[in-house]
C-alpha atoms as a PDB file:
ATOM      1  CA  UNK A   1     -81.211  35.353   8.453  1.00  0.00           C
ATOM      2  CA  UNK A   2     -78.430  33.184   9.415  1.00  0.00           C
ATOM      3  CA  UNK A   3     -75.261  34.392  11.170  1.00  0.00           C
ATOM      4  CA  UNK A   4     -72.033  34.164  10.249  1.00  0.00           C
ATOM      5  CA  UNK A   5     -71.267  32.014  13.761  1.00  0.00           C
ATOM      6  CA  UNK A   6     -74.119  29.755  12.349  1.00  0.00           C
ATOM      7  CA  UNK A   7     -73.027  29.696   8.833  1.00  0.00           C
ATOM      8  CA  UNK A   8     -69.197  28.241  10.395  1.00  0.00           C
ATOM      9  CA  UNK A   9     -71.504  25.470  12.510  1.00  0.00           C
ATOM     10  CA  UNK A  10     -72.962  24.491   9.421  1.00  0.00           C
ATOM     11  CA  UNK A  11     -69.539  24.118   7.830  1.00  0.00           C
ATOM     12  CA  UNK A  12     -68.303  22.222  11.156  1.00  0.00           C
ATOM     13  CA  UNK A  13     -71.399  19.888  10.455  1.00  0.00           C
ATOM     14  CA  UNK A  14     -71.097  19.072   7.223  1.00  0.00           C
ATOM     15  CA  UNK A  15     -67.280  18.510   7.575  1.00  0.00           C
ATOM     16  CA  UNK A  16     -68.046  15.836  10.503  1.00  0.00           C
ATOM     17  CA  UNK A  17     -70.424  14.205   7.952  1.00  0.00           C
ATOM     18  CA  UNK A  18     -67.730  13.784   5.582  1.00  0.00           C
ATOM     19  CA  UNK A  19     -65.589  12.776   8.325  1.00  0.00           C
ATOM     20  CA  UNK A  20     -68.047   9.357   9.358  1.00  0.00           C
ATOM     21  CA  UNK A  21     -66.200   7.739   6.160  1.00  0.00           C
ATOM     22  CA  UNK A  22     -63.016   6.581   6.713  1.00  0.00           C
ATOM     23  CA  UNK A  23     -60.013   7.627   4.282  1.00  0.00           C
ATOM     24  CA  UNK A  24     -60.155   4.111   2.908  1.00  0.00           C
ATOM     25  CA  UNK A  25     -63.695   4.919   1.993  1.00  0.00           C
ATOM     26  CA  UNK A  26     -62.769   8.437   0.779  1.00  0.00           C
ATOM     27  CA  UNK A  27     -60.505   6.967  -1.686  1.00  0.00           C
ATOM     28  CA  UNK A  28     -63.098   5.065  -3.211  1.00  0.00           C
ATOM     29  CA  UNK A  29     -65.168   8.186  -4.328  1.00  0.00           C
ATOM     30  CA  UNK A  30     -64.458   7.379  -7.566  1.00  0.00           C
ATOM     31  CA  UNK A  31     -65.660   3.344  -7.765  1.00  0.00           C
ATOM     32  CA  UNK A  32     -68.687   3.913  -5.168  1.00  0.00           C
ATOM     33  CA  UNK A  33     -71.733   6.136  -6.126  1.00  0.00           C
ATOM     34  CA  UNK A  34     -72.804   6.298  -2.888  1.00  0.00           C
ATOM     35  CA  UNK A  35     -69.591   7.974  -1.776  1.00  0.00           C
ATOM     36  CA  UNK A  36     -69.285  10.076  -4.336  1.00  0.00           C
ATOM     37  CA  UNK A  37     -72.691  12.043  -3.752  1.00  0.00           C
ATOM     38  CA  UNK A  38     -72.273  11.914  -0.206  1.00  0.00           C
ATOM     39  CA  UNK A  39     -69.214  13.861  -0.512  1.00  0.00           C
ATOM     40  CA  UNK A  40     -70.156  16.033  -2.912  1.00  0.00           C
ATOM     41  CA  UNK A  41     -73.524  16.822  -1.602  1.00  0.00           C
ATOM     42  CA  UNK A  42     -71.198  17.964   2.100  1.00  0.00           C
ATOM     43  CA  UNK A  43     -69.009  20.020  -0.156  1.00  0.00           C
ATOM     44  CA  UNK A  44     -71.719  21.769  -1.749  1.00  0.00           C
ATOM     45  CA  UNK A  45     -72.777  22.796   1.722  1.00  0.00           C
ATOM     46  CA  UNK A  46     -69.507  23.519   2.902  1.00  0.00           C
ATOM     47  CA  UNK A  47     -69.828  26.290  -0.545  1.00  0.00           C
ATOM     48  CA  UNK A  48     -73.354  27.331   0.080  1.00  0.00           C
ATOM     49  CA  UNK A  49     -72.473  28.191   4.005  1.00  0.00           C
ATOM     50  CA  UNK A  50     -69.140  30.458   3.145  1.00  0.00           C
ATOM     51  CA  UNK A  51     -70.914  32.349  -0.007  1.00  0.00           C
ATOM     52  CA  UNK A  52     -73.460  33.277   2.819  1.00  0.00           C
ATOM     53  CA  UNK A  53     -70.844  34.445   5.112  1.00  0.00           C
ATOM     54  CA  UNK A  54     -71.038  38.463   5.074  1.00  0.00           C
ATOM     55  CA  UNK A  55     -68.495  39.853   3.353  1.00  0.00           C
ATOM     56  CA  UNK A  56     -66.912  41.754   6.368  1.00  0.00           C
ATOM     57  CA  UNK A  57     -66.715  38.339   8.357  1.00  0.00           C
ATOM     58  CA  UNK A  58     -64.648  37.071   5.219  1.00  0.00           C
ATOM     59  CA  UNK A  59     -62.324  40.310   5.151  1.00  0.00           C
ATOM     60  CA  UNK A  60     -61.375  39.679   8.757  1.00  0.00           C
ATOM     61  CA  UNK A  61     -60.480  36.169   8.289  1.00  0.00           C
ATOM     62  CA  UNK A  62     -58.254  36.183   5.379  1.00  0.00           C
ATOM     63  CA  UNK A  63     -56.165  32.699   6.441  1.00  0.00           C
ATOM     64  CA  UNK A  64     -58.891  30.777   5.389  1.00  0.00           C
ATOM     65  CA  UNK A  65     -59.354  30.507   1.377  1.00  0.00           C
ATOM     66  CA  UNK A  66     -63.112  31.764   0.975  1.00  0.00           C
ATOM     67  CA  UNK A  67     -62.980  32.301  -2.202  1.00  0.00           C
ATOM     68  CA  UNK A  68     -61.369  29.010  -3.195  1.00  0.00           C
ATOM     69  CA  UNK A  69     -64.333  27.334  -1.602  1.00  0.00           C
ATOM     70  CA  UNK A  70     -67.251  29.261  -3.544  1.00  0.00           C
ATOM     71  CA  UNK A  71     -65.325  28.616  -6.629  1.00  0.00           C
ATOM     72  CA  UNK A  72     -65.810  24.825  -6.461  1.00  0.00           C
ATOM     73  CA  UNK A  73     -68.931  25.246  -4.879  1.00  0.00           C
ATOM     74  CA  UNK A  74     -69.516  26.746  -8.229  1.00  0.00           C
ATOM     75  CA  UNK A  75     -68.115  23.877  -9.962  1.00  0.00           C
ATOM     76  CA  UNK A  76     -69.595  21.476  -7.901  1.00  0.00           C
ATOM     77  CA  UNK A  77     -73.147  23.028  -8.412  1.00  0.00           C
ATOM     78  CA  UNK A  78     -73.238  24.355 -12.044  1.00  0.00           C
ATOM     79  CA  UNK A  79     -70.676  22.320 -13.876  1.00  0.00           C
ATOM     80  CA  UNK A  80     -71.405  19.198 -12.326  1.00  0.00           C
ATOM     81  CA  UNK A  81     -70.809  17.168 -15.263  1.00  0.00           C
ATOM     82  CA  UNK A  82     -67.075  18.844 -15.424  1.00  0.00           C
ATOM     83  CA  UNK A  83     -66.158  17.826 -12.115  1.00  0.00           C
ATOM     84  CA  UNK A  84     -62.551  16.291 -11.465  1.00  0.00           C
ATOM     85  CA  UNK A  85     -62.825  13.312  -8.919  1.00  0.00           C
ATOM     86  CA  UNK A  86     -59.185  13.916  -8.433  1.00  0.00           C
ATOM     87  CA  UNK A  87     -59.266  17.181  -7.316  1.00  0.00           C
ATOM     88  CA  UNK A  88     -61.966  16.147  -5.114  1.00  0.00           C
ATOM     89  CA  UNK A  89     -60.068  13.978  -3.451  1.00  0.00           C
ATOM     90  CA  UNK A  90     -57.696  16.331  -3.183  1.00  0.00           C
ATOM     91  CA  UNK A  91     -59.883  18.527  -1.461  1.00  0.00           C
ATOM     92  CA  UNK A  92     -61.082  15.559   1.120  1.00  0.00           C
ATOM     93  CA  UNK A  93     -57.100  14.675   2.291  1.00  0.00           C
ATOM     94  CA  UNK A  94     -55.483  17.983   2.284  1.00  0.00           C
ATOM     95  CA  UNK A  95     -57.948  21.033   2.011  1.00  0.00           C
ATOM     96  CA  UNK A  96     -60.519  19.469   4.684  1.00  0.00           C
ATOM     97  CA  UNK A  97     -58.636  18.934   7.234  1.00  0.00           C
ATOM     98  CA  UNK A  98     -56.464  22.718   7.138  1.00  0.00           C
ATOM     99  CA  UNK A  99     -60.673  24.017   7.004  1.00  0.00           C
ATOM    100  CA  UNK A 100     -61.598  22.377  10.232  1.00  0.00           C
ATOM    101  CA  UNK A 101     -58.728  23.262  11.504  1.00  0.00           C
ATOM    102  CA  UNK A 102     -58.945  26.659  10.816  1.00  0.00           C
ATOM    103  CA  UNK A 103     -62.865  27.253  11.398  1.00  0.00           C
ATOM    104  CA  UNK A 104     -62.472  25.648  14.864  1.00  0.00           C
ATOM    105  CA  UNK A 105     -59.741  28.179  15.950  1.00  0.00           C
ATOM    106  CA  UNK A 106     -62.444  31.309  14.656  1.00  0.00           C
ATOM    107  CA  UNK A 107     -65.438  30.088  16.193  1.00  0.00           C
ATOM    108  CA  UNK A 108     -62.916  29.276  19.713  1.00  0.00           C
ATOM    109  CA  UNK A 109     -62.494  32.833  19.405  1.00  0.00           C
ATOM    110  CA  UNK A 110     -66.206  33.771  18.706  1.00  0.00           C
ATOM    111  CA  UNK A 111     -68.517  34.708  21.247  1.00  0.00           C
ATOM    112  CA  UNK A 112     -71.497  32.406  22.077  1.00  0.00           C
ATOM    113  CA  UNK A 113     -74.812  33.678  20.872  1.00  0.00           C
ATOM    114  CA  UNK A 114     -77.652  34.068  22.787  1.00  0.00           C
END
């Protein structure tokens, strides 16, 4: 089983993946294909890695919005059809960047593992 320290890596990965597009090209999401499921495909992964984060690891880091995330990893995965390309971009330009920010700073403060 994955660790939570492992589970934050993967969400450090997946937001450096979304990060190899510029914001030009993030704007574009909703006139390039391409873009689109790139992003989306990240920010399903960015989901999948918190809902696997033990729920004690989530208690003690209540800055970050956990549940936020799983709920439009939910969207994102079972109501795909439904999904708002604005609020996705929302998500890229505002949300992202306070989420990398803010899963740095814990893993920083997280001991290596061996």
């Amino acid at each position: 089983m994955r660790s939570d320290r492992e589970r934050l890596l993967d969400i450090q990965d997946a937001i450096e993946q979304i990060e190899k597009y510029d914001k030009a090209a993030q704007q574009r999401i909703e006139q390039d294909e391409l873009i689109q499921v790139w992003m989306l495909h990240y920010l399903r992964i960015i989901g999948e890695a918190v809902r696997a984060l033990s729920n004690e690891f989530r208690a003690q880091h209540p800055q970050v919005p956990w549940g936020d995330i799983v709920g439009m990893r939910h969207v994102l995965v079972h109501n795909y059809f439904e999904i708002d390309v604005d609020v996705v971009k929302g998500v890229l330009e505002k949300d992202l960047p306070d989420l990398k920010q803010k899963v740095t700073a814990i893993l920083d403060e997280m001991p290596e593992e061996e």
